[in-house]
Protein backbone atom coordinates (compact mmCIF):
# COMPACT_ATOMS: atom_id res chain seq x y z
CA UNK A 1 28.25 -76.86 40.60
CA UNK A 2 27.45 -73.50 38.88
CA UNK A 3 28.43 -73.53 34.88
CA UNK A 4 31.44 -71.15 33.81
CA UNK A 5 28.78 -69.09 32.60
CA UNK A 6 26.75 -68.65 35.59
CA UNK A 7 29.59 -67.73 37.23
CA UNK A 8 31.05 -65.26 34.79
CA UNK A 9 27.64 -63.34 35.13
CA UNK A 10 27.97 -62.54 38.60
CA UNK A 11 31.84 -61.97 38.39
CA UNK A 12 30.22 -59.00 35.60
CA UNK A 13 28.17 -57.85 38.38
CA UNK A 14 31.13 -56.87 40.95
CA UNK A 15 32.29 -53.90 41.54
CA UNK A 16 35.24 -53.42 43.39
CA UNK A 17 38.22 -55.81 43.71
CA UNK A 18 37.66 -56.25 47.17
CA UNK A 19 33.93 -57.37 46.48
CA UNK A 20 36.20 -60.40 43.78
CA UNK A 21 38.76 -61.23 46.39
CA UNK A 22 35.89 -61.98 48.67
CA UNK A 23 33.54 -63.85 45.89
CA UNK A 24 34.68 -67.58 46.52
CA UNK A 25 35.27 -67.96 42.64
CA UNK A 26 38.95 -67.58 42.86
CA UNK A 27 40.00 -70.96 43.69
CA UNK A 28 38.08 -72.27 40.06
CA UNK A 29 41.12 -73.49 37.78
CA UNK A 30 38.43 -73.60 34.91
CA UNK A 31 40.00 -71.06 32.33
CA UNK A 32 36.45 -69.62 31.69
CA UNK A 33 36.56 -68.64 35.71
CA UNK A 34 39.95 -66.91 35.34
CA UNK A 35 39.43 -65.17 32.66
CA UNK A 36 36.11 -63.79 33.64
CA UNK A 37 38.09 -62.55 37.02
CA UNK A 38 40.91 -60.94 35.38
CA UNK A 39 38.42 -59.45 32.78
CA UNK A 40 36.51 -57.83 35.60
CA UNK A 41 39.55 -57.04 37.81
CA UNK A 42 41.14 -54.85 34.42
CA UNK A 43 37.54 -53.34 33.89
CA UNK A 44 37.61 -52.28 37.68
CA UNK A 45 41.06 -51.00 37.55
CA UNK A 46 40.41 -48.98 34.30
CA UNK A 47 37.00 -47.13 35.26
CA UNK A 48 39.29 -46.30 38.83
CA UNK A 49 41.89 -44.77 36.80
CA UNK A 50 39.13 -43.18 35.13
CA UNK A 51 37.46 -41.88 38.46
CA UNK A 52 41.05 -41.11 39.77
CA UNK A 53 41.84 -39.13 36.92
CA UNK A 54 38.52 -36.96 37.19
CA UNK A 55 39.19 -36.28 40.63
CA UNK A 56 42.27 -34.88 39.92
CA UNK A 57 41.08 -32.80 37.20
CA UNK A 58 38.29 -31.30 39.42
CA UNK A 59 41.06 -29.66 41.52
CA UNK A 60 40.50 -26.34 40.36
CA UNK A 61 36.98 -26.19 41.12
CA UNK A 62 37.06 -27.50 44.43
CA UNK A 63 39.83 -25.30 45.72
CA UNK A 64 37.31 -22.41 44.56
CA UNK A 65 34.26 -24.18 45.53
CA UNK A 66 34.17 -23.16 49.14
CA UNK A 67 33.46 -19.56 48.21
CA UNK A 68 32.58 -19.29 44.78
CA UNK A 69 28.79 -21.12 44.01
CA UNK A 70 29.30 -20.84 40.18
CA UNK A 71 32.03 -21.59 37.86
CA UNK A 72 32.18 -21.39 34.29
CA UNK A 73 35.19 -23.55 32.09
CA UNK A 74 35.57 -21.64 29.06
CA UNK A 75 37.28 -22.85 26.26
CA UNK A 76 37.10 -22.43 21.91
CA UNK A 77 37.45 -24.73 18.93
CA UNK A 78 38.74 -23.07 15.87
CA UNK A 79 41.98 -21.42 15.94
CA UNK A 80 43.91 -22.97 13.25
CA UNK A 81 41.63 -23.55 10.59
CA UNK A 82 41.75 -21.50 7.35
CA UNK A 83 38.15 -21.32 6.88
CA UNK A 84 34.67 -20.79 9.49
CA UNK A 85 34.35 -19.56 12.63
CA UNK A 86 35.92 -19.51 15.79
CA UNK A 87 33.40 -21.43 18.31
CA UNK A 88 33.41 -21.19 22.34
CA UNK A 89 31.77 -22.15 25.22
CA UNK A 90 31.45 -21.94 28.43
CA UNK A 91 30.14 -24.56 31.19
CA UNK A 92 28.96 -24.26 34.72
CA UNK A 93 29.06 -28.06 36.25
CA UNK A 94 26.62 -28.45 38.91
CA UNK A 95 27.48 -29.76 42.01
CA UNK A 96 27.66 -33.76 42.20
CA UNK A 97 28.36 -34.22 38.06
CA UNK A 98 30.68 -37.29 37.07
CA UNK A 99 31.41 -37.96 33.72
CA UNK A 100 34.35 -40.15 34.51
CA UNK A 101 36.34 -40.19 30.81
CA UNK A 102 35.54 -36.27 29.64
CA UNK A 103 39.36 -34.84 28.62
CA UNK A 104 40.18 -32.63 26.24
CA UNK A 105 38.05 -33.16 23.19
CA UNK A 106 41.55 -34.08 20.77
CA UNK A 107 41.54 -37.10 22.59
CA UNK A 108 37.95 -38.56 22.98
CA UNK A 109 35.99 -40.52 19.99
CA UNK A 110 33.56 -38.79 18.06
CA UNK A 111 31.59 -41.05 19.63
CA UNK A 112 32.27 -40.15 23.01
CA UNK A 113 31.95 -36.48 22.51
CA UNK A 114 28.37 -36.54 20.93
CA UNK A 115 27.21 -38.70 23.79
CA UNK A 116 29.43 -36.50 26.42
CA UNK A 117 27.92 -33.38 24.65
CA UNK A 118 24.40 -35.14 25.23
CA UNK A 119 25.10 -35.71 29.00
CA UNK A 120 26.70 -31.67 29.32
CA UNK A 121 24.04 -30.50 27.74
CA UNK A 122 21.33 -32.06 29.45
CA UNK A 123 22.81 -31.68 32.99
CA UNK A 124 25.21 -28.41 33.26
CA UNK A 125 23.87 -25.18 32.14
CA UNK A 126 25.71 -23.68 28.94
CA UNK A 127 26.87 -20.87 26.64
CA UNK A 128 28.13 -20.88 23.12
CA UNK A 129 29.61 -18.22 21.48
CA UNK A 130 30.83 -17.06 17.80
CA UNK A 131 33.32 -15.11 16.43
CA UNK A 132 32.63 -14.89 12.45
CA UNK A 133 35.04 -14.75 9.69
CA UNK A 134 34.87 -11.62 9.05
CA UNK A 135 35.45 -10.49 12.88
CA UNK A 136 38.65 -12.81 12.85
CA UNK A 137 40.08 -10.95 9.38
CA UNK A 138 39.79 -7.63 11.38
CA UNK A 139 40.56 -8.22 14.63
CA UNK A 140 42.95 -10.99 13.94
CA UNK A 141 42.18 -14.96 15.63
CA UNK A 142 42.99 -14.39 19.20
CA UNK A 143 41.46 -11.68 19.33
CA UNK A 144 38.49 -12.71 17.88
CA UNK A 145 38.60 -15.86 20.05
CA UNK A 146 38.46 -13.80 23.02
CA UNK A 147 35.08 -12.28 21.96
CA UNK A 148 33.49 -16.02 20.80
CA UNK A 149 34.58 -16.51 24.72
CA UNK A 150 32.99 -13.74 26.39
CA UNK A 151 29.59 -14.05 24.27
CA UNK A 152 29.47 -17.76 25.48
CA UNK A 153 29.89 -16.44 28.98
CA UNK A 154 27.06 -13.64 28.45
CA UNK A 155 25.07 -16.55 26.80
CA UNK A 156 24.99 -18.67 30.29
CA UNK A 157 21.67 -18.68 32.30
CA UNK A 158 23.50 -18.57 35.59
CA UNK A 159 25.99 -15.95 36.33
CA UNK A 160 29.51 -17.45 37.12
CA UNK A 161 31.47 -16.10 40.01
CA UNK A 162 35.12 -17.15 38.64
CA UNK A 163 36.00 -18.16 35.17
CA UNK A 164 38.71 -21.33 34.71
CA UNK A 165 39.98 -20.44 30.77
CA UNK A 166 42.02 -22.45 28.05
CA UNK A 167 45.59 -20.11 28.60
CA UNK A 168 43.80 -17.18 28.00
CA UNK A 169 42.50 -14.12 30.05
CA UNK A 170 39.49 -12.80 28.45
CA UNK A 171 38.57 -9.67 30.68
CA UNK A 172 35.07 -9.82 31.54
CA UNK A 173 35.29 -8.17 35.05
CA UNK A 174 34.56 -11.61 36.81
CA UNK A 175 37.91 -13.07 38.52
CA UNK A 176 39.42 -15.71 36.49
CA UNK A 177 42.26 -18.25 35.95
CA UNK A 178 43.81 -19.06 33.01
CA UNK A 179 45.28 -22.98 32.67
CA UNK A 180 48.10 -24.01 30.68
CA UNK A 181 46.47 -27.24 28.84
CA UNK A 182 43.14 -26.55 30.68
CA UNK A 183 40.94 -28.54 28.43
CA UNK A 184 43.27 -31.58 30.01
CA UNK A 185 43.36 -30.21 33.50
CA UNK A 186 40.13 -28.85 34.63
CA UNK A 187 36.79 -30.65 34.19
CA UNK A 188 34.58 -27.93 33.63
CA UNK A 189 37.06 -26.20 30.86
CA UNK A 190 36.83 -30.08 29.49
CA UNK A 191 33.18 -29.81 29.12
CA UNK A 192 33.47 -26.43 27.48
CA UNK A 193 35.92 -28.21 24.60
CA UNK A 194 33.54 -31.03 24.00
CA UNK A 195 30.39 -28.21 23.50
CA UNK A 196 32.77 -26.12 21.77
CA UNK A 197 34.26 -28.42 19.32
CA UNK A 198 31.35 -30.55 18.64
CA UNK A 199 29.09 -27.58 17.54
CA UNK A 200 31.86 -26.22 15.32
CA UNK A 201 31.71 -29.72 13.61
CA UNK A 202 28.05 -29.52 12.90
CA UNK A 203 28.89 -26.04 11.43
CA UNK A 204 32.09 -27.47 9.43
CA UNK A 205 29.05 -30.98 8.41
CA UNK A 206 26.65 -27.85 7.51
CA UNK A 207 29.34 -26.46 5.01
CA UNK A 208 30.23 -29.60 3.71
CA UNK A 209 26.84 -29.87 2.12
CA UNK A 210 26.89 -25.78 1.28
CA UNK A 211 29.93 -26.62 -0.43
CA UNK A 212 30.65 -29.63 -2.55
CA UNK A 213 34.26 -30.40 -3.43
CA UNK A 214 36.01 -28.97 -0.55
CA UNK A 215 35.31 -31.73 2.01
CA UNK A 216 35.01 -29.82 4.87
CA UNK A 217 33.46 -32.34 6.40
CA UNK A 218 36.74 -34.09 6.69
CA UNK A 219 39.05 -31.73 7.77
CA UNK A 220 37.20 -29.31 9.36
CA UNK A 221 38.23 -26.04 7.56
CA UNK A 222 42.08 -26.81 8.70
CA UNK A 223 44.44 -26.24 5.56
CA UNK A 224 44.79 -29.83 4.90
CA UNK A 225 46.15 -31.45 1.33
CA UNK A 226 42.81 -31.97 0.49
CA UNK A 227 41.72 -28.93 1.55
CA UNK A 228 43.89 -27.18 -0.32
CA UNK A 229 43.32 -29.03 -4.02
CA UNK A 230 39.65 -27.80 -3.60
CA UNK A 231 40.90 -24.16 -3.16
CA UNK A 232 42.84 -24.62 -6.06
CA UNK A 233 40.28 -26.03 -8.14
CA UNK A 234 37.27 -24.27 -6.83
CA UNK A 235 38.27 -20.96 -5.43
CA UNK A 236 37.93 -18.91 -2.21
CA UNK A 237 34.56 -19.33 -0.33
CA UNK A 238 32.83 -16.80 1.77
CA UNK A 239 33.82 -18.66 4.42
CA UNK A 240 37.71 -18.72 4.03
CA UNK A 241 39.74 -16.36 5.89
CA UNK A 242 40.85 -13.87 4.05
CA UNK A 243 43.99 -12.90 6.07
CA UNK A 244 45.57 -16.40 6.48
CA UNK A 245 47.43 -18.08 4.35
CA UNK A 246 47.61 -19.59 1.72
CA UNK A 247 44.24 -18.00 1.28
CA UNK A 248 45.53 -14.42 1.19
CA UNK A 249 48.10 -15.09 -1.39
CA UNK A 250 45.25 -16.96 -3.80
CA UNK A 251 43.19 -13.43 -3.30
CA UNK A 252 46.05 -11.58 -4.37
CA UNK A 253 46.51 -13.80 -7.55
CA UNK A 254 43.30 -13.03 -8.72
């Protein structure tokens, strides 16, 4: 007779619950045996909810696929903070990619993203764009995100023929289609918030070590407590926006 062991390294090896109904292990009452099955039945189920939930997510770009070749998620990191720049990019998928997991980039690890950024970057061709600080104190943050998005769209190697945005329209001249929550709805405008986000994070890292004291590091430029007490104490960087609060008002008191 096989040891539990043996037999909970081929159970490892399966990969579909049909593929466990069928592998003659499920009459073994030895605990060791169940719970190697039930392990590998809740690790099957998960990465299918996983693949399901890509699928669904790729919806966009397959009702589009059939006459559009190349299409570019767009989407920007940046919006609320009180300090750096707005970041953007935008991602053409090729055709086959499955990174069952990529979301919104809120919601994934910081390990995930760096190793989904790795995978993005490696595989789909790319664009990032910036908006400065200065461009978002004159032409005010939406504004200035639309530019960060159409210089990560001019930054692509491959010319998209429709553009799937975060709720935005960002009037390039190429057909587009903004989605409501698109970073959580569209797998391509996914990929665009992990590039997005995780470069602005190496920015806000870079600044952390620019700027002792204000910790950007941890908060990433948004106007946390923290934040705030080195404002206080240290004064208004370069780097702050100068038209949001409470950043404006500390000018003014000065």
């Amino acid at each position: 007779m096989k040891s539990v062991w043996e037999i909970a390294e081929e159970i490892a090896r399966l990969g579909t619950l049909e593929e466990i109904e069928k592998c003659g292990y499920g009459a073994d009452a030895r605990k060791g045996v169940v719970n190697a099955i039930e392990k590998q039945k809740r690790r099957i189920a998960k990465e299918q909810k996983l693949l399901d939930k890509y699928e669904k997510m790729s919806s966009y770009e397959q009702n589009l696929k059939p006459g559009c070749r190349y299409i570019a998620g767009v989407d920007e990191a940046g919006r609320g903070p009180i300090a750096g720049e707005v970041v953007a990019a935008a991602v053409i998928l090729p055709d086959g990619f499955l990174l069952p997991g990529l979301d919104d980039s809120k919601k994934l690890s910081l390990e995930k993203r760096e190793a989904f950024r790795e995978i993005i970057m490696r595989e789909a061709d790319y664009g990032i764009g910036i908006a400065s600080v200065e461009e978002i104190d004159k032409l005010n943050i939406y504004e200035a995100s639309k530019l960060a998005m159409r210089r990560a769209v001019d930054n692509l190697n491959l010319t998209p023929g429709h553009l799937l945005v975060d709720a935005m329209t960002i009037d390039m001249g190429i057909d587009e289609t903004p989605i409501i929550k698109g970073d959580a709805n569209s797998v391509s405008i996914a990929a665009a918030s992990v590039i997005a986000k995780t470069t602005r994070d190496m920015m806000m890292k870079d600044y952390d070590a620019q700027y002792p004291g204000y910790h950007f590091s941890n908060h990433k430029g948004y106007g946390t407590r923290e934040h705030l007490a080195g404002l206080e104490k240290y004064g208004v960087l370069p780097v702050h926006r100068k038209t949001f609060e409470p950043v404006k008002s500390l000018i003014l008191k000065q």
